[in-house]
C-alpha atoms as a PDB file:
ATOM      1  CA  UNK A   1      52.173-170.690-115.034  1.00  0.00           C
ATOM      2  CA  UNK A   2      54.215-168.721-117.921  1.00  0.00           C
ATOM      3  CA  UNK A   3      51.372-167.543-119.002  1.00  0.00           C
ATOM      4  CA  UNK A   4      49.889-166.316-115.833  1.00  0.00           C
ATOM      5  CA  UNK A   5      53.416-164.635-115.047  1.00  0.00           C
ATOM      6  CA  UNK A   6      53.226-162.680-118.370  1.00  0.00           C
ATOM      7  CA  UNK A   7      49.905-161.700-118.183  1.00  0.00           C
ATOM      8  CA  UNK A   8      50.400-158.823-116.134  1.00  0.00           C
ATOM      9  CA  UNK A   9      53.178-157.942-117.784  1.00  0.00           C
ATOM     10  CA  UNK A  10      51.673-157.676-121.262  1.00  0.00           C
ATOM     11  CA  UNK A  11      48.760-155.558-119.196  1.00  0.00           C
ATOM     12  CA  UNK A  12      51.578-153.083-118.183  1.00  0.00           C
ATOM     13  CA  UNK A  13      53.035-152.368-120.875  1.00  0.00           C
ATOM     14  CA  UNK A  14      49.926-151.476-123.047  1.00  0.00           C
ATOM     15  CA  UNK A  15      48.995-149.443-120.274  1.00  0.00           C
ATOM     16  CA  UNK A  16      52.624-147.608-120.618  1.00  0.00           C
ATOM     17  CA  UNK A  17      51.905-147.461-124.234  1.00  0.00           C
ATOM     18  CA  UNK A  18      48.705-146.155-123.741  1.00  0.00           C
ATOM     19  CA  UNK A  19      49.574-143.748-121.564  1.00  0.00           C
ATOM     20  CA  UNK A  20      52.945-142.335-123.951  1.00  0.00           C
ATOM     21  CA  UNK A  21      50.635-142.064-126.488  1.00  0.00           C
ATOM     22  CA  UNK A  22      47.816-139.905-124.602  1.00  0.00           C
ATOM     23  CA  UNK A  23      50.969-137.567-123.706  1.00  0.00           C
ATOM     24  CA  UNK A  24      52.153-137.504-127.398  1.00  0.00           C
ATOM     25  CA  UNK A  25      48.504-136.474-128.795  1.00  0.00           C
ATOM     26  CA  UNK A  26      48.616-133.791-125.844  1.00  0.00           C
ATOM     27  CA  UNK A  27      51.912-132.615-126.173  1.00  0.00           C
ATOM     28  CA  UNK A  28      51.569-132.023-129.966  1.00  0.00           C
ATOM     29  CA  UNK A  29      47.861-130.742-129.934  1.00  0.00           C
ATOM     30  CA  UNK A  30      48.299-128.108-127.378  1.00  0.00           C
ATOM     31  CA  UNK A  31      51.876-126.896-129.204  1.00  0.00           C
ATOM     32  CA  UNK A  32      50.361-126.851-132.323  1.00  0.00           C
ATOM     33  CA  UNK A  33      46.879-125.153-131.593  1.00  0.00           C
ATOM     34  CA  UNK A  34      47.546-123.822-127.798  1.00  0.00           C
ATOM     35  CA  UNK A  35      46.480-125.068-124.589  1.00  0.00           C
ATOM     36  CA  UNK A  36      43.139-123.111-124.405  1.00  0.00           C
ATOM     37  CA  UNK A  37      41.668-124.731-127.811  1.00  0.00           C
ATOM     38  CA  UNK A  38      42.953-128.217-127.253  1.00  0.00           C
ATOM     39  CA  UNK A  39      40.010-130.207-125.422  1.00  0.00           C
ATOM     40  CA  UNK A  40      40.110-133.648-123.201  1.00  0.00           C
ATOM     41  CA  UNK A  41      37.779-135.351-126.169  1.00  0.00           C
ATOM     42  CA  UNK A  42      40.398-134.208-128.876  1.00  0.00           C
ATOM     43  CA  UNK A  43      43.533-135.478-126.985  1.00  0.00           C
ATOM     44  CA  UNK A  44      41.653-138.995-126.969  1.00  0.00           C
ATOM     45  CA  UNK A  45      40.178-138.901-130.415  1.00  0.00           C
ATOM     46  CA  UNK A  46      44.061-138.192-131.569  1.00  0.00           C
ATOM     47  CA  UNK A  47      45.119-140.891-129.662  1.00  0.00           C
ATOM     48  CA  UNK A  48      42.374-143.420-130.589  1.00  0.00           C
ATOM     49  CA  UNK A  49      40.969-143.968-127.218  1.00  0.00           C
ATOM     50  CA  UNK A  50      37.570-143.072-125.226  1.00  0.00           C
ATOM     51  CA  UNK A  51      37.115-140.061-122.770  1.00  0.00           C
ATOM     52  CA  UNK A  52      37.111-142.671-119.776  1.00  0.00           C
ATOM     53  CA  UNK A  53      40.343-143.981-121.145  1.00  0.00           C
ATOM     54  CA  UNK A  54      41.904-140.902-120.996  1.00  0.00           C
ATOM     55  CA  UNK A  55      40.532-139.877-117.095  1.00  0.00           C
ATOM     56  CA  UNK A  56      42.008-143.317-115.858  1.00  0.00           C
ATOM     57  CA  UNK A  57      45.726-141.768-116.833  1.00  0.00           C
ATOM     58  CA  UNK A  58      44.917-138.146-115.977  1.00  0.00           C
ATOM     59  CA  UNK A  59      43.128-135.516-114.454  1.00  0.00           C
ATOM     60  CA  UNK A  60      43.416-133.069-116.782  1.00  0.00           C
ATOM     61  CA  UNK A  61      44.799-132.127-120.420  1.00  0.00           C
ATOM     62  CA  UNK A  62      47.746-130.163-118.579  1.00  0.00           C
ATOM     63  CA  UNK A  63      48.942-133.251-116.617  1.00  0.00           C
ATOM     64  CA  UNK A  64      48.938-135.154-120.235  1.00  0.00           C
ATOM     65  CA  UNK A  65      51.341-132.381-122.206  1.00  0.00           C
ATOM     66  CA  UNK A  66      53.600-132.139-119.235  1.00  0.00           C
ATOM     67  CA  UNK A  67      53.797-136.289-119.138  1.00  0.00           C
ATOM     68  CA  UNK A  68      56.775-135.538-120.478  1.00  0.00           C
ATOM     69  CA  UNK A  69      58.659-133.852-118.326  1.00  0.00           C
ATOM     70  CA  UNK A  70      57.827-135.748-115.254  1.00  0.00           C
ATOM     71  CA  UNK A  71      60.054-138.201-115.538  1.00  0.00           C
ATOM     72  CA  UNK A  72      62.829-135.717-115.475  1.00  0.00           C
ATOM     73  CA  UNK A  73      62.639-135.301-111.946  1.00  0.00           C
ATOM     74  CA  UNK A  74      63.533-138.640-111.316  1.00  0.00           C
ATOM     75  CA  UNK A  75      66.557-138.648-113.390  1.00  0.00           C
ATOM     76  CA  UNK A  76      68.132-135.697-111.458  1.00  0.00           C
ATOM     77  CA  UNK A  77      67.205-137.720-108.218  1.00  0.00           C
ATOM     78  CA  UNK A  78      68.895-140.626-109.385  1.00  0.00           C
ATOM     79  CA  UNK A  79      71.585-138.860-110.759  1.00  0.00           C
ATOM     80  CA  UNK A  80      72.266-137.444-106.695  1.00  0.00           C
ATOM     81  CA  UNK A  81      71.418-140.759-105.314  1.00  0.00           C
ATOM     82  CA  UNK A  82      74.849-141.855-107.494  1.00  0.00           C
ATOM     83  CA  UNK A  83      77.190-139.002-106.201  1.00  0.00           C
ATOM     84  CA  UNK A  84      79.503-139.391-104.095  1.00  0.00           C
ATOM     85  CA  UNK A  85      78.697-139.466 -99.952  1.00  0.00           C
ATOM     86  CA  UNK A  86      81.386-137.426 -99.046  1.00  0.00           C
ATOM     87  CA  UNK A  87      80.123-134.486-101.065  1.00  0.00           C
ATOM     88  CA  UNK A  88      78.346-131.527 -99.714  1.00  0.00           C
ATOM     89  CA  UNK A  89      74.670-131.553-100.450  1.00  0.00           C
ATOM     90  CA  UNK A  90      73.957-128.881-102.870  1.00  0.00           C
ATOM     91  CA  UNK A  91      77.874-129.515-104.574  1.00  0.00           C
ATOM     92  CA  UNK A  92      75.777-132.869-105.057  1.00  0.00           C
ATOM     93  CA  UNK A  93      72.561-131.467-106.121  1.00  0.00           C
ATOM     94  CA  UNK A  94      74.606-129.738-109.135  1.00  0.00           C
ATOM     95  CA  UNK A  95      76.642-132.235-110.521  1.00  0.00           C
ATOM     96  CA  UNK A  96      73.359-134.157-110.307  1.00  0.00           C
ATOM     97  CA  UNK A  97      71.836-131.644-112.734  1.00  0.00           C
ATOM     98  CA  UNK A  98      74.842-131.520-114.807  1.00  0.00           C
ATOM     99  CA  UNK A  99      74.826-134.889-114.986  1.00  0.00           C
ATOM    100  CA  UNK A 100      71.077-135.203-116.037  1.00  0.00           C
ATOM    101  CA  UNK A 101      72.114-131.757-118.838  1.00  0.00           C
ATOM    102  CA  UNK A 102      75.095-134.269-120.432  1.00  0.00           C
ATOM    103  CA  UNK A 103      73.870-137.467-120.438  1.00  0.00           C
ATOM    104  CA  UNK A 104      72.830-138.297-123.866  1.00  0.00           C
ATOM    105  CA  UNK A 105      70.520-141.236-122.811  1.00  0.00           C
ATOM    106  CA  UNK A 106      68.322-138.822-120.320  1.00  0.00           C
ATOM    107  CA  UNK A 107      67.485-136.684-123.444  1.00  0.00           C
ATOM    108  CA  UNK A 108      67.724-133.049-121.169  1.00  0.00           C
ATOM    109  CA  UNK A 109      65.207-130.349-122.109  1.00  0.00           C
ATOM    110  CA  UNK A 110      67.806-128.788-124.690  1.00  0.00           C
ATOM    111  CA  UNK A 111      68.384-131.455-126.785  1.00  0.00           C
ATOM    112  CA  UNK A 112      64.420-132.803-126.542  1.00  0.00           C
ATOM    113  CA  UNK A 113      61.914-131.526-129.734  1.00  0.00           C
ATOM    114  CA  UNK A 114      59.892-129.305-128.729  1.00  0.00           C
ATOM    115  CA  UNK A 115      60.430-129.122-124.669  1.00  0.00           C
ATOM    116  CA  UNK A 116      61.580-125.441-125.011  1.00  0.00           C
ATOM    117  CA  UNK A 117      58.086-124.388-126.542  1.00  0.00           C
ATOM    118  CA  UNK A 118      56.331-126.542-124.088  1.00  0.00           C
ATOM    119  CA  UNK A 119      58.122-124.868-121.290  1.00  0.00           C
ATOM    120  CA  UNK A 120      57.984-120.914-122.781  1.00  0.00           C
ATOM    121  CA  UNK A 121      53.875-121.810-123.310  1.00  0.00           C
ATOM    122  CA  UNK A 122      54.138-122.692-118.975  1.00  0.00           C
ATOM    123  CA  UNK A 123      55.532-119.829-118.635  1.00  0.00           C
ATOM    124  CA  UNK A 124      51.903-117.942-120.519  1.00  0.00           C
ATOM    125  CA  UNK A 125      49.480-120.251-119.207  1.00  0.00           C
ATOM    126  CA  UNK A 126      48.430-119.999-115.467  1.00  0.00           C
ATOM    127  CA  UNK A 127      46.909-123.369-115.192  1.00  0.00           C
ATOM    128  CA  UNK A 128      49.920-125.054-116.856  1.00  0.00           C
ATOM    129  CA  UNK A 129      52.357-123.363-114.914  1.00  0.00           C
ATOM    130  CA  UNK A 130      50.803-124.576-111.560  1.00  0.00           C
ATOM    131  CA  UNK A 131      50.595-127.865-113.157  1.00  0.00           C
ATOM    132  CA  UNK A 132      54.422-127.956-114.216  1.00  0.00           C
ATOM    133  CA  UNK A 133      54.622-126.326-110.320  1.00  0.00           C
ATOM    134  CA  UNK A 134      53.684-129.599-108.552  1.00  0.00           C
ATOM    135  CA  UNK A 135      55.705-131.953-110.788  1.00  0.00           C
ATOM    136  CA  UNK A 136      58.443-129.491-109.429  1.00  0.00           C
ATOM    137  CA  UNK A 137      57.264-130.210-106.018  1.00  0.00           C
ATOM    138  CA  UNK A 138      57.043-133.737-106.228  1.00  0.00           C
ATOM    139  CA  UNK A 139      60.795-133.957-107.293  1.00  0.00           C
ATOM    140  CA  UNK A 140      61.946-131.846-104.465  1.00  0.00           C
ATOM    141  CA  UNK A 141      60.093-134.435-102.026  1.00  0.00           C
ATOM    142  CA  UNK A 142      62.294-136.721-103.208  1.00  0.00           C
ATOM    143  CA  UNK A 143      65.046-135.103-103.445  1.00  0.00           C
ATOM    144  CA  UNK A 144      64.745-134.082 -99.710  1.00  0.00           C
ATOM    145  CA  UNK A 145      64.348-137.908 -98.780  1.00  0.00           C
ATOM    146  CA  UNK A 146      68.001-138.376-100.409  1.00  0.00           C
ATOM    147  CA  UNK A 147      69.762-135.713 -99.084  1.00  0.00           C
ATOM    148  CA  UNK A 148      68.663-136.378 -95.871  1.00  0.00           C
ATOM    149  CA  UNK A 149      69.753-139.810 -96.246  1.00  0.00           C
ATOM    150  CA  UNK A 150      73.141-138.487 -97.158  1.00  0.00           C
ATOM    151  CA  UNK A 151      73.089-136.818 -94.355  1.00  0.00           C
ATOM    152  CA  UNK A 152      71.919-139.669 -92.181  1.00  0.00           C
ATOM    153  CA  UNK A 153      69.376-137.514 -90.651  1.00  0.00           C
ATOM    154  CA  UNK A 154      65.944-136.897 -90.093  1.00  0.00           C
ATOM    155  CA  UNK A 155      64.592-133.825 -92.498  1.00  0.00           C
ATOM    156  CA  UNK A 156      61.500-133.262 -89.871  1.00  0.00           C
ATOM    157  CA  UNK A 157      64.278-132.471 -86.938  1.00  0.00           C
ATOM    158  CA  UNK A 158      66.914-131.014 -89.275  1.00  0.00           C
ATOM    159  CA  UNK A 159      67.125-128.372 -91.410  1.00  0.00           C
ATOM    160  CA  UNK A 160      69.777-128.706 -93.902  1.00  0.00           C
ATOM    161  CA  UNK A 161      68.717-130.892 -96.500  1.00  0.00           C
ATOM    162  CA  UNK A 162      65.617-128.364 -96.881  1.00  0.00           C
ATOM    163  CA  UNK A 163      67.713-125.283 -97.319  1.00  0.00           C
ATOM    164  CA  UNK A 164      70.335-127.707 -99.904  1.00  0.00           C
ATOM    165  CA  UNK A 165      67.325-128.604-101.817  1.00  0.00           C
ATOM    166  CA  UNK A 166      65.516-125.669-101.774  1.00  0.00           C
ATOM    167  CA  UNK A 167      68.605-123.882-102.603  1.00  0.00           C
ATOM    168  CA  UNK A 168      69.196-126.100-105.448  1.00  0.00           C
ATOM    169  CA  UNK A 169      66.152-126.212-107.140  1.00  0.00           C
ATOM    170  CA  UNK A 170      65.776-122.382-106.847  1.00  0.00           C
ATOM    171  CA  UNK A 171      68.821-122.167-108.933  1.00  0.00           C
ATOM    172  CA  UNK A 172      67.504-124.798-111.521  1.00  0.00           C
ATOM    173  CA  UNK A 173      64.399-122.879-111.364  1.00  0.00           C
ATOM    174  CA  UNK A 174      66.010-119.612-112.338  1.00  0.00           C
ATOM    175  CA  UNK A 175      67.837-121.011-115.038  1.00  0.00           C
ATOM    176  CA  UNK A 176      65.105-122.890-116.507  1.00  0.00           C
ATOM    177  CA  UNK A 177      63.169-119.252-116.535  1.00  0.00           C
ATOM    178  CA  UNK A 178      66.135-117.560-118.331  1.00  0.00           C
ATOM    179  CA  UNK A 179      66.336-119.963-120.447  1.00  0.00           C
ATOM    180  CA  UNK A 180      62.786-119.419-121.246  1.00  0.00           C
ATOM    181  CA  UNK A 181      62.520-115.385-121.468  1.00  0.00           C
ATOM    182  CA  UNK A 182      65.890-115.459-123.409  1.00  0.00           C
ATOM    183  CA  UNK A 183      64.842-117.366-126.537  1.00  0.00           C
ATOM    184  CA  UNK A 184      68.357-119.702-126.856  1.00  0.00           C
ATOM    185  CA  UNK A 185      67.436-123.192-126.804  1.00  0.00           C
ATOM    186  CA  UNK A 186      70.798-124.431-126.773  1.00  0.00           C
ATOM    187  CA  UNK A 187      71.979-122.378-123.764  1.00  0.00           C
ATOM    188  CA  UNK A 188      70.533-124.122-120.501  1.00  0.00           C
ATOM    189  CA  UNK A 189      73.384-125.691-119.450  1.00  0.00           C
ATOM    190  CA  UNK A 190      75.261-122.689-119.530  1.00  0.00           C
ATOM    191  CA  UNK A 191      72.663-120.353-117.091  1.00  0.00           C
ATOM    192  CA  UNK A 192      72.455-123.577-114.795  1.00  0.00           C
ATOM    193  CA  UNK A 193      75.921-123.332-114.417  1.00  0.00           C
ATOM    194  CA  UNK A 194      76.056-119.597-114.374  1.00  0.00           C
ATOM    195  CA  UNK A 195      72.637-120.137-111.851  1.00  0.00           C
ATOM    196  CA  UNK A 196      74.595-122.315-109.362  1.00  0.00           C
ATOM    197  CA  UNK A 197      77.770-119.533-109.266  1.00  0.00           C
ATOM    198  CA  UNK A 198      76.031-117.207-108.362  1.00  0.00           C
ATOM    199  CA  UNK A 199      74.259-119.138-105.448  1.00  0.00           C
ATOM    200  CA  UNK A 200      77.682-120.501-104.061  1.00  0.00           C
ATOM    201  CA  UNK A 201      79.356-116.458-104.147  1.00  0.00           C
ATOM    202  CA  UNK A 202      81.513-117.660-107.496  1.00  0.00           C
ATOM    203  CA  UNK A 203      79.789-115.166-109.456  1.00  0.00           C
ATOM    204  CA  UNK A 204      81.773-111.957-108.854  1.00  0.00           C
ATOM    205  CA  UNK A 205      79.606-108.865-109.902  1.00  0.00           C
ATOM    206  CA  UNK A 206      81.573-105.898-110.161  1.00  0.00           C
ATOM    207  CA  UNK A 207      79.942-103.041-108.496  1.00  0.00           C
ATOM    208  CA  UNK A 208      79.571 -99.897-110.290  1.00  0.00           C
ATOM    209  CA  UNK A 209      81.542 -96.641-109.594  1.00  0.00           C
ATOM    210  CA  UNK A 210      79.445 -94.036-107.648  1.00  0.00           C
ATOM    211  CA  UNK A 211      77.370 -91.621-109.633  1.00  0.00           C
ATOM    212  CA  UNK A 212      79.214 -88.588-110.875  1.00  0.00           C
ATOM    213  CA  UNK A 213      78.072 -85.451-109.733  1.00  0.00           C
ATOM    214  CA  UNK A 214      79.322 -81.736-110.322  1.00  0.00           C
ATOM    215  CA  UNK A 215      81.848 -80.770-106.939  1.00  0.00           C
ATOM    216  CA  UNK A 216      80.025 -77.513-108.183  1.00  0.00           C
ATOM    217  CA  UNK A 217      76.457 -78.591-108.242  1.00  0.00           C
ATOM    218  CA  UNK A 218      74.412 -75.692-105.786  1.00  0.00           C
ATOM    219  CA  UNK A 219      77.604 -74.269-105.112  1.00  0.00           C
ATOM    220  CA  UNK A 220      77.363 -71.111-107.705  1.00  0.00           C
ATOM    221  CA  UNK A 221      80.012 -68.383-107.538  1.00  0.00           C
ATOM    222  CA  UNK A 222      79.573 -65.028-107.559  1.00  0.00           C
END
């Protein structure tokens, strides 16, 4: 009976392994050579498997390199699962980020080799940026089922956690694509912070002065 009971576990993890090391070969293949002259066969000769292997894990080579990053959604969501009730959503939603950004164990996209390339190449390739798009999606799902729990409300009836999470994520969104355009890997947490500011009115811009113009402008004098 031991042996039945470990069985499947055994299974499970060398299909985990499997799949971490179909991600790896991706991940490194497509930074090292690009994403347009990386191929499904390569990915799986890297990785010592068969073509089939690699279609049972996923449907394409951008859903392998991004592997990676998945799980990252579900860190932030368990990260605002663990807040406090009493706090208002998106107050949750960032700490919940910020939490992700300084724990050392979650390993956030500034601290992980190689994430910021992998993220400036989404931001160049059209079919890897919709890919990277739905893994964005996905997490927002979730993160509208816990909000809404927070709540205690129904998200299909009421509004609020949508506009919390789609408020949130907008700002992690922006951040992430400054981070991106500026070229400062180590600066992330610093535009998420600056990101979420700005969205609560914290920000303060300081408008400038009026243009000066000439009192005599058009007015010549004789």
């Amino acid at each position: 009976m031991n042996r039945e009971r470990k069985t499947p576990e055994r299974r499970s993890r060398k299909a985990r392994r499997t799949r971490d090391t179909l991600a790896q070969a991706a991940f490194e293949l497509v930074l090292d050579n690009g994403l347009r002259d990386v191929t499904v066969e390569e990915i799986a000769e890297r990785a010592d498997v068969d073509r089939r292997t690699f279609s049972r894990y996923f449907t394409s080579k951008e859903a392998a390199v991004l592997d990676s990053v998945r799980g990252d959604g579900d860190r932030i969501n368990d990260a605002l699962r663990a807040r406090p009730a009493g706090e208002p959503p998106l107050t949750a939603y960032r700490r919940a980020v910020l939490d992700w950004l300084a724990d050392p164990e979650a390993e956030a996209w500034h601290r992980r080799p190689r994430i910021f390339e992998l993220l400036v190449l989404a931001e160049r390739e059209p079919t890897l940026y919709a890919a990277f798009h739905h893994i964005r999606v996905d997490a927002q799902e979730d993160s509208l089922a816990i909000v809404a729990a927070r709540l205690g409300v129904d998200p299909r009836q009421d509004i609020r956690p949508a506009v919390a999470v789609a408020a949130g994520a907008g700002a992690l969104l922006a951040a992430q694509a400054a981070w991106v355009r500026g070229g400062c890997p180590d600066e992330l947490p610093q535009l998420v912070e600056q990101a979420f500011d700005a969205l609560s009115g914290e920000l303060v811009h300081e408008p400038a002065g009026p243009a000066s113009h000439s009192t005599t402008e058009g007015n010549g004098t004789s």
